[in-house]
Protein backbone atom coordinates (compact mmCIF):
# COMPACT_ATOMS: atom_id res chain seq x y z
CA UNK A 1 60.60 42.78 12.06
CA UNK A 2 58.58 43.92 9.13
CA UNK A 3 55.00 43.93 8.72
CA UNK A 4 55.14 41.84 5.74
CA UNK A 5 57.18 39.12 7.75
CA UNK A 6 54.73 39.49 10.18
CA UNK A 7 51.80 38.50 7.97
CA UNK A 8 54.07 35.53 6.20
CA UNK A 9 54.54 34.08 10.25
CA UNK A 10 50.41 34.40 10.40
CA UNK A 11 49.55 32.96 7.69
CA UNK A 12 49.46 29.67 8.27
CA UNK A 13 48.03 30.29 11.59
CA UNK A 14 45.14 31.90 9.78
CA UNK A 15 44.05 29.39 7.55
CA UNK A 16 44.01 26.53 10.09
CA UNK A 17 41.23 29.09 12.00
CA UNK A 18 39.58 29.26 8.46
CA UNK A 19 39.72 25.46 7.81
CA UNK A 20 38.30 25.19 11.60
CA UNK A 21 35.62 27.84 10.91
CA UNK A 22 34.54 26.21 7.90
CA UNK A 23 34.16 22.79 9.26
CA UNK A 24 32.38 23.85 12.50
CA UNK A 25 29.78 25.70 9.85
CA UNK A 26 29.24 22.39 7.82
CA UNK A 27 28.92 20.27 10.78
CA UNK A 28 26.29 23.14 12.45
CA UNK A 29 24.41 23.44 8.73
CA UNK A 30 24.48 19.43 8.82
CA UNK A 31 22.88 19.19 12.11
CA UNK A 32 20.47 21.93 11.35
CA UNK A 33 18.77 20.37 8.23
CA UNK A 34 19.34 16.88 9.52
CA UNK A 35 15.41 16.69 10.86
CA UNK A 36 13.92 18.44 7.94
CA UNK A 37 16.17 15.80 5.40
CA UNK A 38 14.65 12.75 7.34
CA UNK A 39 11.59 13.35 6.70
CA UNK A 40 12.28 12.74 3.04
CA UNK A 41 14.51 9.40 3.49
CA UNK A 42 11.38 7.52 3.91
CA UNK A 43 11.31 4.25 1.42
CA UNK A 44 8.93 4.96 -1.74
CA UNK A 45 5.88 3.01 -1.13
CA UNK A 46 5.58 3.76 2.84
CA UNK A 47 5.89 7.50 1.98
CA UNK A 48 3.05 7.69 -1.08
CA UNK A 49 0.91 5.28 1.20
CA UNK A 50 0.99 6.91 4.68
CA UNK A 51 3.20 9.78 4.61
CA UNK A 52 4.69 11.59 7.36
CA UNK A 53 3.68 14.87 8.12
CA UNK A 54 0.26 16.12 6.86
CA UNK A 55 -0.18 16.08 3.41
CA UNK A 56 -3.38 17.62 1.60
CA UNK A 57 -6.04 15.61 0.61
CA UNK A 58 -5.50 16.11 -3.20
CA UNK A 59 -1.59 15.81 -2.83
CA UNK A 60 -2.12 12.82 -1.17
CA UNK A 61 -3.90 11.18 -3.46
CA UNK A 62 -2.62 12.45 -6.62
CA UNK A 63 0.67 10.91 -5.42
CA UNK A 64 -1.04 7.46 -4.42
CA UNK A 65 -2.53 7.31 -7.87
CA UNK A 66 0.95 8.22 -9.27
CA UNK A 67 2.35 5.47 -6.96
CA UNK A 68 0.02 2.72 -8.20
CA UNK A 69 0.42 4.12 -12.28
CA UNK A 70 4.19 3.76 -12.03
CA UNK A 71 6.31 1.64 -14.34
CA UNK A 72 9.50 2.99 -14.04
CA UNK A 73 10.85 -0.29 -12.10
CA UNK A 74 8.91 -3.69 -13.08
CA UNK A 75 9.29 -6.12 -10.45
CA UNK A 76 8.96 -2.67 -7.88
CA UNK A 77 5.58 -1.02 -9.75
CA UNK A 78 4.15 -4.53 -9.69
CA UNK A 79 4.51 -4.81 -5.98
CA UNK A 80 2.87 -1.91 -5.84
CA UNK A 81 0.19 -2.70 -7.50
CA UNK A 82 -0.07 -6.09 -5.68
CA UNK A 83 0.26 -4.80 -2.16
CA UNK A 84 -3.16 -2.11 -3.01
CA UNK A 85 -5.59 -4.52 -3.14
CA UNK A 86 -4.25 -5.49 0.05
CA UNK A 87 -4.84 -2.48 1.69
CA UNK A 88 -8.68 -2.22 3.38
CA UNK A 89 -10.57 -0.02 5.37
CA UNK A 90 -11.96 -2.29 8.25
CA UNK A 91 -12.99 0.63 9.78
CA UNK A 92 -14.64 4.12 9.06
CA UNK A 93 -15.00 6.01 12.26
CA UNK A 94 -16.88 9.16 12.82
CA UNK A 95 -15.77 11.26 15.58
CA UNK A 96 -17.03 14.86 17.15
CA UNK A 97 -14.52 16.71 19.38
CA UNK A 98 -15.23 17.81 23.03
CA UNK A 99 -14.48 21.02 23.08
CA UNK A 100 -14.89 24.34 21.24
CA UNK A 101 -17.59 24.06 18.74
CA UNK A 102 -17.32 20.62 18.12
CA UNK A 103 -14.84 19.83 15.45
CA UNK A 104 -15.90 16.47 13.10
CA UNK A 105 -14.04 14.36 11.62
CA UNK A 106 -13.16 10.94 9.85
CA UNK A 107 -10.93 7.93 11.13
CA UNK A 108 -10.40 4.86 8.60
CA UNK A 109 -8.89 1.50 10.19
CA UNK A 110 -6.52 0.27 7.15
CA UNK A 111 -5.14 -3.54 7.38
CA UNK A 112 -1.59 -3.74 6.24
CA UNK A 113 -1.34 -7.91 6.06
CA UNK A 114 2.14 -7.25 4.48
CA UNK A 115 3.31 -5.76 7.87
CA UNK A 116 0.72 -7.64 9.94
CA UNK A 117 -0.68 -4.09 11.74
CA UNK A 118 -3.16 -1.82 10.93
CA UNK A 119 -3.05 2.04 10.13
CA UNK A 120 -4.94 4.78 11.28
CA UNK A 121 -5.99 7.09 8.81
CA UNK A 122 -7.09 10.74 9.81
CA UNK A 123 -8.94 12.89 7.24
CA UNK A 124 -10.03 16.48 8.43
CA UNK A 125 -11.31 19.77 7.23
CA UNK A 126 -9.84 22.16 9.86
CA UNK A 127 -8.05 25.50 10.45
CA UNK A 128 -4.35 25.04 10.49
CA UNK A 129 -2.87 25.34 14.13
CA UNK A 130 0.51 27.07 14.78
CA UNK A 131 1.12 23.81 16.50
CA UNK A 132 0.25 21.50 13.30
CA UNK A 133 2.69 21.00 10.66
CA UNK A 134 0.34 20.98 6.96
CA UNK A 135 2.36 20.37 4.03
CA UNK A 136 2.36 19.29 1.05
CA UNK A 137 2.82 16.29 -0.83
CA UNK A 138 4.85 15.86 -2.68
CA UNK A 139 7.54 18.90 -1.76
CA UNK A 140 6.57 22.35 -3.71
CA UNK A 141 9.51 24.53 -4.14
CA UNK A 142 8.67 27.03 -1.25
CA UNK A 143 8.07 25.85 2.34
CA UNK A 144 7.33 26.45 5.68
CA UNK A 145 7.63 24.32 8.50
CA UNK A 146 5.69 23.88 11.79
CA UNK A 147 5.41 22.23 14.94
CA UNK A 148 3.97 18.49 15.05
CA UNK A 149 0.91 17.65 16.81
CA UNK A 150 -2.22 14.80 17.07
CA UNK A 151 -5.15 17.42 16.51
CA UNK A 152 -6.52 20.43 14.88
CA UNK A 153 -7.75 23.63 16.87
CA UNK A 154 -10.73 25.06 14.66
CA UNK A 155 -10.07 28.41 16.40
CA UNK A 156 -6.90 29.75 15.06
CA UNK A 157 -5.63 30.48 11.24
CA UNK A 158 -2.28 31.05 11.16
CA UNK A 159 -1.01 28.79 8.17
CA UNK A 160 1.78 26.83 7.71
CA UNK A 161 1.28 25.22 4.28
CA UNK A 162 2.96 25.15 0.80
CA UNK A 163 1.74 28.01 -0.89
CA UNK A 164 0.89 25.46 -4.10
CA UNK A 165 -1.90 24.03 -1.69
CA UNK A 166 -5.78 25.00 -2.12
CA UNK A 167 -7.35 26.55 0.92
CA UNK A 168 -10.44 28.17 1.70
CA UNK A 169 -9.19 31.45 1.56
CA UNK A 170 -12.55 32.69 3.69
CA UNK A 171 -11.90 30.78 6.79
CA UNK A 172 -8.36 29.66 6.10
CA UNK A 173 -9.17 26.04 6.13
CA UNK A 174 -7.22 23.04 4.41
CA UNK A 175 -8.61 19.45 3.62
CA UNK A 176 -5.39 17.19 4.88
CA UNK A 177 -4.68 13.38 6.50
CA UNK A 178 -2.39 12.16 8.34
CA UNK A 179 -1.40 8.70 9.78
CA UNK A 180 -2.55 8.72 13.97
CA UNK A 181 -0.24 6.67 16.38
CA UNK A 182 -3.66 5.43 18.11
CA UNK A 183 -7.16 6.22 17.92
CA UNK A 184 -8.86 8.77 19.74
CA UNK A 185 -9.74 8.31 22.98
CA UNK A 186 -11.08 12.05 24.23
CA UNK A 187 -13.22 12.79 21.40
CA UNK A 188 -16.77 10.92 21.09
CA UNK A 189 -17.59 8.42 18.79
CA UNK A 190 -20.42 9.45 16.21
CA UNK A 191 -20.53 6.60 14.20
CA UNK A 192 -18.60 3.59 13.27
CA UNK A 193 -18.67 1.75 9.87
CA UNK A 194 -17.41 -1.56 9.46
CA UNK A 195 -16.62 -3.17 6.44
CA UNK A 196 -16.30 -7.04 5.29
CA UNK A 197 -15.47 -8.58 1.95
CA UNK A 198 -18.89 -10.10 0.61
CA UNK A 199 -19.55 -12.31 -2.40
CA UNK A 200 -20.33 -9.02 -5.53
CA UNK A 201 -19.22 -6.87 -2.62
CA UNK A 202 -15.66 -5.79 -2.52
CA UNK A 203 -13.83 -3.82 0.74
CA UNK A 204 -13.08 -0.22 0.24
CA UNK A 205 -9.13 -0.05 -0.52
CA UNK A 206 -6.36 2.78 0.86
CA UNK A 207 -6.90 4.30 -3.28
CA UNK A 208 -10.91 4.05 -2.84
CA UNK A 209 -10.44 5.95 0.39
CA UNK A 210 -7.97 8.55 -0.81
CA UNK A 211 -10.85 9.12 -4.37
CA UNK A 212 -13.41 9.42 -1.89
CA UNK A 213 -11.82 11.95 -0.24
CA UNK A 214 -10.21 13.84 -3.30
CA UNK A 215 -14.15 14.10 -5.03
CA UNK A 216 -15.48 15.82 -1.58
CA UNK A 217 -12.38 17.94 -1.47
CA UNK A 218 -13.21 18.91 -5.33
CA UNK A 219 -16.98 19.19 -4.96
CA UNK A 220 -18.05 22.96 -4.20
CA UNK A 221 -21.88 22.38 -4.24
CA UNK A 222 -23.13 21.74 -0.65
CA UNK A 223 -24.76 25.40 0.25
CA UNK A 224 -26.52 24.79 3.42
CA UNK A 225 -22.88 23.74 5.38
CA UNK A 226 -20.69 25.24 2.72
CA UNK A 227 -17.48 23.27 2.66
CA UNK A 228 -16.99 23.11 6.29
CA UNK A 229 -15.78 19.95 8.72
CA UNK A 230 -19.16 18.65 9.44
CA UNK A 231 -19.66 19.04 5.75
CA UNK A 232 -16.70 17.13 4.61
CA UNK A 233 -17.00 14.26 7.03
CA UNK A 234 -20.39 13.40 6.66
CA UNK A 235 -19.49 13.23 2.27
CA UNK A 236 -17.00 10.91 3.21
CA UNK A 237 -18.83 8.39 5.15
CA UNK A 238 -22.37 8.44 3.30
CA UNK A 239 -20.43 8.51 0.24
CA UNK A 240 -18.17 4.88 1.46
CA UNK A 241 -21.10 4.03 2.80
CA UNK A 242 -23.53 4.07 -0.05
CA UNK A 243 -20.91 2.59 -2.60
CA UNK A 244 -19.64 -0.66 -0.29
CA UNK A 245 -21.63 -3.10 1.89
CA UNK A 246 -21.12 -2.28 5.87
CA UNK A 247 -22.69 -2.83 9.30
CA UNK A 248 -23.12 0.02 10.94
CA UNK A 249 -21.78 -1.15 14.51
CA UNK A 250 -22.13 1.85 16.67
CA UNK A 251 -24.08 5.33 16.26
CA UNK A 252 -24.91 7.76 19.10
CA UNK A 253 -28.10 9.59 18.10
CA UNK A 254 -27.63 12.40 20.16
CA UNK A 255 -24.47 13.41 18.16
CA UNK A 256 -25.94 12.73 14.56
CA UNK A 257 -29.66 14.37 14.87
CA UNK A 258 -28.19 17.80 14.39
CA UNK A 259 -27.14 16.62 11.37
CA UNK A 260 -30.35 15.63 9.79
CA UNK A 261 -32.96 17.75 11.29
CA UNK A 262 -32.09 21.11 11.32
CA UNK A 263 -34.70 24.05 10.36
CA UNK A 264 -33.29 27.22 8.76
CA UNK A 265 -34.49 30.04 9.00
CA UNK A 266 -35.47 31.40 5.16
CA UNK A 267 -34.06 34.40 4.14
CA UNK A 268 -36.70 36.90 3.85
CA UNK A 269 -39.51 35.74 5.22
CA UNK A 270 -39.57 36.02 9.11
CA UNK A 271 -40.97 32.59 9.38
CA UNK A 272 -39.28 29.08 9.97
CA UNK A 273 -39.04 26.77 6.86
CA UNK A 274 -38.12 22.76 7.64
CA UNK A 275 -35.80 22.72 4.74
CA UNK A 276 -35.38 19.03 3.06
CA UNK A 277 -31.11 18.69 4.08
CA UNK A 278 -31.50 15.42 3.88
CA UNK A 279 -32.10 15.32 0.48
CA UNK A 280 -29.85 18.14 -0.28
CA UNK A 281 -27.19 15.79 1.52
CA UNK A 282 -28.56 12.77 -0.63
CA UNK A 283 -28.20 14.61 -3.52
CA UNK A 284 -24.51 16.08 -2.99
CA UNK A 285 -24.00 12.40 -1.98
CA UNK A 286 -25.13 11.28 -5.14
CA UNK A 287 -22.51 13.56 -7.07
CA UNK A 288 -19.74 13.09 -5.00
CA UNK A 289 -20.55 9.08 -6.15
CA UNK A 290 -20.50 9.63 -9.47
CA UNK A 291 -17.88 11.77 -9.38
CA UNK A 292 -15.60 8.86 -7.21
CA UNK A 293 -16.75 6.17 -9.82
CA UNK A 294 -15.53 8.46 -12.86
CA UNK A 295 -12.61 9.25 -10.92
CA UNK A 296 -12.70 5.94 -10.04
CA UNK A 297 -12.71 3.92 -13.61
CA UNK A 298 -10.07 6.63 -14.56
CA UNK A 299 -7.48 5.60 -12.26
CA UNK A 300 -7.77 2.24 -12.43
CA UNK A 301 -7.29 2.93 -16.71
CA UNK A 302 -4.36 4.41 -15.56
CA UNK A 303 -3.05 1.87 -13.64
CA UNK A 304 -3.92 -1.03 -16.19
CA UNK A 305 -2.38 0.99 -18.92
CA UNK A 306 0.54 0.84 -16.81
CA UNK A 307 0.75 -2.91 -15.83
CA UNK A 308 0.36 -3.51 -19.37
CA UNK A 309 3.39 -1.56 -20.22
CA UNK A 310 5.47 -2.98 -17.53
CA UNK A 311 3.77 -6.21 -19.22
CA UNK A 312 5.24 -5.34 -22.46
CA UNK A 313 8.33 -4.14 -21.34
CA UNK A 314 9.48 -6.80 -19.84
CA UNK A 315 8.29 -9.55 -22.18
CA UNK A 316 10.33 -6.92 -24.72
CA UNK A 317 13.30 -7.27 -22.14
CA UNK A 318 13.00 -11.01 -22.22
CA UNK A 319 13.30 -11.37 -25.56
CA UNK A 320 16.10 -9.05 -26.03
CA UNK A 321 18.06 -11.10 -23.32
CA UNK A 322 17.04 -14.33 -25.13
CA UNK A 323 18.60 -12.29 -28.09
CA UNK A 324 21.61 -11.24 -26.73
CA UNK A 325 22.12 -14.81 -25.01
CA UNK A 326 21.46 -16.34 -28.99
CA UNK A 327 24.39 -13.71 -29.87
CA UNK A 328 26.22 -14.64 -26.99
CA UNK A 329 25.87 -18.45 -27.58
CA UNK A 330 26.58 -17.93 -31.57
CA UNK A 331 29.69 -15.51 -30.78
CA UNK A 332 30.67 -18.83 -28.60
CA UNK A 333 30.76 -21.20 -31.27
CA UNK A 334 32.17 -18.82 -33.57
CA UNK A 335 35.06 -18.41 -31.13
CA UNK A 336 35.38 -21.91 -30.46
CA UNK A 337 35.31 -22.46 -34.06
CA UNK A 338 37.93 -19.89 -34.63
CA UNK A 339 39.99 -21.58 -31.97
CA UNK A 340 39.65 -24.87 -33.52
CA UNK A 341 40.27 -23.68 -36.76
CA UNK A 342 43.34 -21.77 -35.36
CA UNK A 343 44.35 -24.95 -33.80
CA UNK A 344 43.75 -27.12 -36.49
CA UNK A 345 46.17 -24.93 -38.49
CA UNK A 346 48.58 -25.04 -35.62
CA UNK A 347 48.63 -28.61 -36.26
CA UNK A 348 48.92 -28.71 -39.97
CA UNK A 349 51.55 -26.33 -39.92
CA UNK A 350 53.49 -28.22 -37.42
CA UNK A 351 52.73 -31.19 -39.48
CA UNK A 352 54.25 -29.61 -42.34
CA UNK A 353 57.07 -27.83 -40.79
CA UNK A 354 57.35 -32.08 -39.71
CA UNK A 355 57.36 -33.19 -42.87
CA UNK A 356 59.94 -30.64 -44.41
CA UNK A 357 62.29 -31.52 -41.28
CA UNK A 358 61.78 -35.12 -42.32
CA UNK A 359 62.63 -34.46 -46.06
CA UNK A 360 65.61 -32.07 -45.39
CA UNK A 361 67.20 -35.28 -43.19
CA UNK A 362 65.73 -37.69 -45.88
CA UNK A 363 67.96 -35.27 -48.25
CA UNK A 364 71.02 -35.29 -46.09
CA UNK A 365 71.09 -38.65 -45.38
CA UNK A 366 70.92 -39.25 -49.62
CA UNK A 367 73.38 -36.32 -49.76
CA UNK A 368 75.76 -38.63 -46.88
CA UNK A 369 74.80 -41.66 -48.51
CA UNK A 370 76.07 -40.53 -51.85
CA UNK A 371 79.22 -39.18 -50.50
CA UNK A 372 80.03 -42.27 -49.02
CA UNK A 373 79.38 -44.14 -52.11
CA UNK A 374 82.26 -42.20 -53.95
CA UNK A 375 84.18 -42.29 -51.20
CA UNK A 376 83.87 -46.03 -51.34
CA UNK A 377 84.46 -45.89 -55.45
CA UNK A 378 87.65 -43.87 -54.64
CA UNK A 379 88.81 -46.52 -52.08
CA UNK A 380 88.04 -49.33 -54.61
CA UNK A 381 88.96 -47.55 -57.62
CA UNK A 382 92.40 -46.87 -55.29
CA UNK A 383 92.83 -50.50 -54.01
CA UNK A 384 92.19 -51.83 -57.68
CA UNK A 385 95.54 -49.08 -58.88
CA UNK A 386 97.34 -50.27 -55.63
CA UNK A 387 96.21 -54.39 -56.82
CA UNK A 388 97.98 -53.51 -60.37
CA UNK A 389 100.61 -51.25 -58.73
CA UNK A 390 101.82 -54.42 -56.88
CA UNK A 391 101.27 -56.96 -59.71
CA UNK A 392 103.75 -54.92 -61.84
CA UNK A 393 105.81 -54.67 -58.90
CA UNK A 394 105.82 -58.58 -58.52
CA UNK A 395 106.01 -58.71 -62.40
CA UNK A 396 109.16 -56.98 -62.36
CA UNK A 397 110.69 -58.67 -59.67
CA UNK A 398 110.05 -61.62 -61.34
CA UNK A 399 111.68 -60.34 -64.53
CA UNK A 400 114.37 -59.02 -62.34
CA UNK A 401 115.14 -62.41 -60.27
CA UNK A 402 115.00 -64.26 -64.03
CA UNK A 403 117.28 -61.64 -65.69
CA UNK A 404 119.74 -62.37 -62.85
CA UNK A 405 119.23 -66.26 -62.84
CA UNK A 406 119.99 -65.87 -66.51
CA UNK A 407 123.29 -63.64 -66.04
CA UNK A 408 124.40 -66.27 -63.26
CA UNK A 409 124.50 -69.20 -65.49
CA UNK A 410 126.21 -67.76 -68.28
CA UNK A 411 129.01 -66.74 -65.59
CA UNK A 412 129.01 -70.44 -64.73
């Protein structure tokens, strides 16, 4: 046998190993990217609301504030809009880890009415852990993906971030949030805000939150703590605090004093100098509020801007469908018109085509008649010759029977 034969017999064999090959790689590559892909199947609103993952602080709420400003889909933008007013912080909590050198951070209690539960909110200024998957939000071109976990170690660095993402390229530290299962139990409670809707007062919203936090992220002018976690959690609660009516329902003393009374030393000098932080913090404070109610005012610009145009466009849409229904309606009549008109000439044409039937018999029966009238003058014109026919017949006869009478008596 040839080797050419050979191959032919193979061949077939081959490509069923290729075809099996191929689909085993599909169905591998399919299972592979299956748990990165399903992290992206999540509907619209829950994903720009309370993402998955850990999202920056400025990702996250650029991409709330482009939630809210949409207007690509009416009746869905409006929603939108509807369900954000729905969305309060009951609670801010301030909590101080128990280990290592104390990591701080924020915890804000939103109500979701629409889904009868409420959502835990963590925003933190913290070194990204091997075991913490940071990314960005939404999706940047290049990624890298990391383990999931529930908290932050403030010893390591190794990042796992979008490379779009800001960071704090001296300590390798990124302002993120992410949406907590429960609440902390291990770590201690520093202080707890509560908020209630008051007459002039409002309750902070999910958006007010997510400004508040995008203002500290973007203010750079704190020096004695600069840009650290005890830094950006205290921002965020004087700064809620000072701009919406609360009840401060728990505070543990021991954990907060560090944060007001601290003496630095002064560079220089050799001696110790009781620096004024707490106005330096009231001050900062004060920025980071006017900061939130420019950013503020901004937004919500934005997102009336938008509900206007969804406004317009579908009062636009409504009377282009009441147009197209008048078209609609008038191409009706016209049709039905046509159809009567159409019929209405059916009719007259059958009438007619009637009436020329009716005068082609009224013609042939004339035509009959007319025949049968000369038919009947020939049979009385030929009875009348047949009458004189016979009375010169009998004439003669009589002539003849006379003539002979006559010849018989002169015999005699």
């Amino acid at each position: 046998m040839s080797p050419t034969s050979s191959y032919m017999r193979l061949q077939p064999r081959l490509q069923r190993l290729r075809t099996l090959n191929l689909k085993t790689t599909k169905h591998f590559l399919k299972a592979s990217a299956e748990p990165i892909l399903r992290a992206f199947r999540i509907p619209q609103a829950e994903h720009a609301e309370f993402p998955r993952g850990k999202p920056t602080v400025l990702a996250w709420a650029n991409s709330l504030i482009a939630h809210y400003t949409s207007r690509d889909d009416a009746d869905a933008s409006d929603g939108y809009r509807r369900r954000m007013g729905t969305l309060v912080v009951k609670e801010l909590r301030w909590y101080k880890g128990v280990t290592g050198i104390e990591h701080e951070y924020v915890v804000a209690i939103i109500a979701d009415p629409q889904y009868a539960c409420e959502r835990f909110i963590r925003l933190d200024r913290a070194r990204d852990d091997p075991g913490v998957d940071v990314v960005g939000f939404p999706a940047a071109k290049h990624q890298r993906y990391g383990r999931s976990s529930e908290s932050f170690s403030s010893s390591q660095s190794s990042l796992s971030f979008y490379d779009d993402d800001p960071i704090d390229q001296g300590n390798g530290c990124v302002d993120a949030m992410w949406v907590l299962s429960d609440l902390p139990e291990k770590d201690r409670l520093i202080e707890r805000s509560t908020f209630r809707p008051s007459h002039g007062s409002p309750t902070p919203t999910l958006l007010d939150l997510a400004l508040v936090a995008k203002v500290v992220h973007e203010n750079n002018n704190y020096h004695l703590w600069p840009r650290q976690c005890v830094w950006f959690s205290t921002m965020i609660v004087r700064a809620l605090q000072s701009e919406f009516r609360h009840h401060i329902t728990h505070r543990d003393s021991s954990l907060t004093f560090q944060n007001w009374m601290i003496e630095v030393l002064e560079e220089g000098i050799g001696t110790f100098k009781a620096k004024a932080i707490y106005k330096e913090q009231e001050q900062v404070t004060g920025d980071v509020l006017l900061a939130y109610r420019a950013t503020r005012e901004e937004v919500f610009l934005k997102i009336e801007d938008a509900a206007a145009r969804v406004t317009r466009n579908r009062d636009q849409d409504e009377i282009i469908d009441e147009a197209v229904a008048q078209r609609d309606e008038a191409a009706a009549i016209a049709a039905a018109a046509a159809a009567s008109s159409v019929e209405a000439t059916a009719r007259a044409a059958e009438a007619a085509a009637r009436a020329a039937d009716a005068e082609a018999r009224a013609e042939r029966e004339a035509r009959l008649r007319r025949e049968a009238e000369e038919r009947a003058h020939d049979e009385a014109r030929k009875y009348a010759m047949s009458e004189r026919e016979l009375r010169d017949l009998r004439r003669r006869l009589e002539e003849l029977e006379s003539s002979s009478r006559s010849r018989g008596r002169r015999r005699q």
